[in-house]
C-alpha atoms as a PDB file:
ATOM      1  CA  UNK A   1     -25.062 -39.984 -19.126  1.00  0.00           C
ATOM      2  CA  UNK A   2     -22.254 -42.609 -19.853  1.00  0.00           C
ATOM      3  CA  UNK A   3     -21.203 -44.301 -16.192  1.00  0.00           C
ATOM      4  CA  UNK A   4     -17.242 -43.416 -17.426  1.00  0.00           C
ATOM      5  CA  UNK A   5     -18.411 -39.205 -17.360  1.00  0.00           C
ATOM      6  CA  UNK A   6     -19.868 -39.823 -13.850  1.00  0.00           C
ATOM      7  CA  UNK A   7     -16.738 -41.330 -12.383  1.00  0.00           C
ATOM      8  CA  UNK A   8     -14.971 -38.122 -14.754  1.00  0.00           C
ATOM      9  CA  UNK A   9     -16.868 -35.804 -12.926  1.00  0.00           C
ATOM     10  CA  UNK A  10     -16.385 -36.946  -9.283  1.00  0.00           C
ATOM     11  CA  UNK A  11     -12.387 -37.075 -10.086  1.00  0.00           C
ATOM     12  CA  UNK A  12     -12.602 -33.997 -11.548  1.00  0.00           C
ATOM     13  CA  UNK A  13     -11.027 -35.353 -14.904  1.00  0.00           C
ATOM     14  CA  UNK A  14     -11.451 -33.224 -17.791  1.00  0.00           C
ATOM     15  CA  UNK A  15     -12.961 -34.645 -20.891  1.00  0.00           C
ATOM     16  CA  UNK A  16     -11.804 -33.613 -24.782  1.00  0.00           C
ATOM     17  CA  UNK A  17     -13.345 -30.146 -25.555  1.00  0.00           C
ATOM     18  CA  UNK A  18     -15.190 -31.885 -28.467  1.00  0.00           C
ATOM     19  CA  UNK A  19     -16.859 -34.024 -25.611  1.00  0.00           C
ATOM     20  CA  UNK A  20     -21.213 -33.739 -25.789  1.00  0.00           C
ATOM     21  CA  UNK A  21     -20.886 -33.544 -21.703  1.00  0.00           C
ATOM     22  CA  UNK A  22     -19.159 -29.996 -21.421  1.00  0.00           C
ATOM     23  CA  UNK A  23     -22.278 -28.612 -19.686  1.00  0.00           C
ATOM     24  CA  UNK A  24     -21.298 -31.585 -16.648  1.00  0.00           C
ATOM     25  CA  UNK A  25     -17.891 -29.986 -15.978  1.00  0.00           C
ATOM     26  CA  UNK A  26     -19.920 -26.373 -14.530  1.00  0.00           C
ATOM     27  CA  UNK A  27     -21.507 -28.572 -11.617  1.00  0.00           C
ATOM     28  CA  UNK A  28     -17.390 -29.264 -10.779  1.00  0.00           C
ATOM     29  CA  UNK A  29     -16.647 -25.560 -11.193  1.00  0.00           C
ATOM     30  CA  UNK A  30     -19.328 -24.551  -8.867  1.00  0.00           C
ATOM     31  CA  UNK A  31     -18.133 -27.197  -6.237  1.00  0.00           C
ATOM     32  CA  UNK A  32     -15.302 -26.320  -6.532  1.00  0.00           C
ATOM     33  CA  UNK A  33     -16.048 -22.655  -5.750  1.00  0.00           C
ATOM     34  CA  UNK A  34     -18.150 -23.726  -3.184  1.00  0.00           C
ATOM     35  CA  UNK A  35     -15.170 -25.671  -1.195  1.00  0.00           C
ATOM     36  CA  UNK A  36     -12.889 -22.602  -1.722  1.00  0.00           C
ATOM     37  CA  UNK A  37     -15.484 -20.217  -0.115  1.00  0.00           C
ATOM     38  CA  UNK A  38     -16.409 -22.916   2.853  1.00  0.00           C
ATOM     39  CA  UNK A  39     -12.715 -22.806   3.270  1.00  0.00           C
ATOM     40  CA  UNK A  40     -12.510 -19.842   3.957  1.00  0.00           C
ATOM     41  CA  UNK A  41     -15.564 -19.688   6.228  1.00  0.00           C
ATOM     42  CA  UNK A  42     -14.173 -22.384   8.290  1.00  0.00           C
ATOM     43  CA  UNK A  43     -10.699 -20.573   9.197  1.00  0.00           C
ATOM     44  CA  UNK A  44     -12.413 -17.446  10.019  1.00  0.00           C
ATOM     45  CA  UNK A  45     -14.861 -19.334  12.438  1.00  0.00           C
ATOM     46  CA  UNK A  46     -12.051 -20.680  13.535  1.00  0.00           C
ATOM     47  CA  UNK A  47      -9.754 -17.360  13.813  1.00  0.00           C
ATOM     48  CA  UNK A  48     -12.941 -16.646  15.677  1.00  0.00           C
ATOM     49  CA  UNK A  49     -13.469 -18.966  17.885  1.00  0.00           C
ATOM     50  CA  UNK A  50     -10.147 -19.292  18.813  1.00  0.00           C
ATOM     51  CA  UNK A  51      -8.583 -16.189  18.882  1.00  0.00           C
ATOM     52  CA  UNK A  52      -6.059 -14.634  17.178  1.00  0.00           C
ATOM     53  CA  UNK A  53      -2.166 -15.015  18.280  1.00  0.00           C
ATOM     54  CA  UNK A  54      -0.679 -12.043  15.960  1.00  0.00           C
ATOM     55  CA  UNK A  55       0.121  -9.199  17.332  1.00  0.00           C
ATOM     56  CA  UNK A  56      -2.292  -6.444  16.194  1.00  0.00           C
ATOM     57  CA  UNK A  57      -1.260  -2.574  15.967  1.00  0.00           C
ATOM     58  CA  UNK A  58      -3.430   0.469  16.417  1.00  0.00           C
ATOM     59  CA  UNK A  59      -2.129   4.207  15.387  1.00  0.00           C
ATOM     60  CA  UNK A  60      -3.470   6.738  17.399  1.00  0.00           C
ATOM     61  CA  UNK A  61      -3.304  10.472  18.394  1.00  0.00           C
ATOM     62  CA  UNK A  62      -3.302  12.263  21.746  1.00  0.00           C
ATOM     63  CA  UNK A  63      -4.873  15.331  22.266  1.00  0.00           C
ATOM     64  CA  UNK A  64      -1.845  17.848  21.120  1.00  0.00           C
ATOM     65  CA  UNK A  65      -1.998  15.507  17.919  1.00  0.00           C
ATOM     66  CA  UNK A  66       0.727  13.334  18.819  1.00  0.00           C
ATOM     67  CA  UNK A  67       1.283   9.687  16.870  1.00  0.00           C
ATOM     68  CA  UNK A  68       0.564   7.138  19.429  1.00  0.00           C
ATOM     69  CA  UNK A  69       0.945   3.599  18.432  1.00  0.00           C
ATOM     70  CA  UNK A  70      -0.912   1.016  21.075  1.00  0.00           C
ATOM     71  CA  UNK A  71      -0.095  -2.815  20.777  1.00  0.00           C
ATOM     72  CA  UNK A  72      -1.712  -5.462  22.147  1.00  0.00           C
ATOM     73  CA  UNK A  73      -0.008  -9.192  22.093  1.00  0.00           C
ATOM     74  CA  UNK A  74      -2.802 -11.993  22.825  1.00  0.00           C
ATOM     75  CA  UNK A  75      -0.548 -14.542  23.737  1.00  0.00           C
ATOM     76  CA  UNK A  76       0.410 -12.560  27.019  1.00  0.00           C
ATOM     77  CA  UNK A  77      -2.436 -10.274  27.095  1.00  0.00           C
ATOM     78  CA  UNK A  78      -0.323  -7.143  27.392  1.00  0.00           C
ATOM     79  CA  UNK A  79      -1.185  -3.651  25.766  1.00  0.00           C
ATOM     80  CA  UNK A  80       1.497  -1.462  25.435  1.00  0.00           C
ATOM     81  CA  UNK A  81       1.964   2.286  23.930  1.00  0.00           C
ATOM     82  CA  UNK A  82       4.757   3.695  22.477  1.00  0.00           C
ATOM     83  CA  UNK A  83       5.608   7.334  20.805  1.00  0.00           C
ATOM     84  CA  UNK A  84       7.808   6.004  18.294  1.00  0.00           C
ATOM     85  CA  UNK A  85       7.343   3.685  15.394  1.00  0.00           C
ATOM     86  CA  UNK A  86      11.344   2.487  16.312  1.00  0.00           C
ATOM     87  CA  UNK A  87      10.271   2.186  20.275  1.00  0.00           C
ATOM     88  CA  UNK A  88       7.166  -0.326  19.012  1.00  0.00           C
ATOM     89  CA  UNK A  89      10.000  -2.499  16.866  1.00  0.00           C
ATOM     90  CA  UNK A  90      11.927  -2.670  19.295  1.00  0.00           C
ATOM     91  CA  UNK A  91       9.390  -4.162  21.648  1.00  0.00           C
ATOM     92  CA  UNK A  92       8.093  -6.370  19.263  1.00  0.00           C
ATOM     93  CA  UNK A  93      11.316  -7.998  18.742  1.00  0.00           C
ATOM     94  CA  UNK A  94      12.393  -8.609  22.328  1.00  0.00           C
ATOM     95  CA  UNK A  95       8.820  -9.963  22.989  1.00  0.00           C
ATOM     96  CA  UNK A  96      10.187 -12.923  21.187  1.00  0.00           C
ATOM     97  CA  UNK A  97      13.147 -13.527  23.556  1.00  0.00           C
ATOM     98  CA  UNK A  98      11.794 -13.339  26.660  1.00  0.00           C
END
């Protein structure tokens, strides 16, 4: 291994395709992968850890079959119901103003 394709390798520098050290380049591709995916890992521990501040929506029906939609906002911990998709926007907008 030439001590140039070493220094290519941690920078992530790509070499000419007619390069002998093409088989070096799939150790970067799987690191690569590897950081995406721990990424990822990391917010959701976090999400989890944490908490969540969106606002998260639940449809529902009632026992005569009616469309119930229950919200719950984290940040002030309230649940609220609501018979109407337009009654639930509405909420959800002044929630912001208050």
């Amino acid at each position: 291994m030439k001590p140039n394709s070493l220094y290519a390798q941690l920078e992530l520098i790509q070499e000419p395709l007619d390069s002998p050290i093409q088989t070096d380049y799939s150790i970067a591709r799987v690191w690569a992968g590897a950081k995406r995916r721990l990424s990822l890992v990391g917010e959701a521990l976090l999400t989890y850890l944490c908490g969540s501040t969106d606002l998260s929506v639940t449809v529902k029906r009632d026992l005569r079959g009616n469309t119930l939609f229950v919200a719950y906002d984290p940040v002030s911990q309230q649940r609220r119901t609501f018979s109407s998709e337009q009654e639930l926007r509405v909420w959800v907008d002044q929630r912001y103003y208050q």
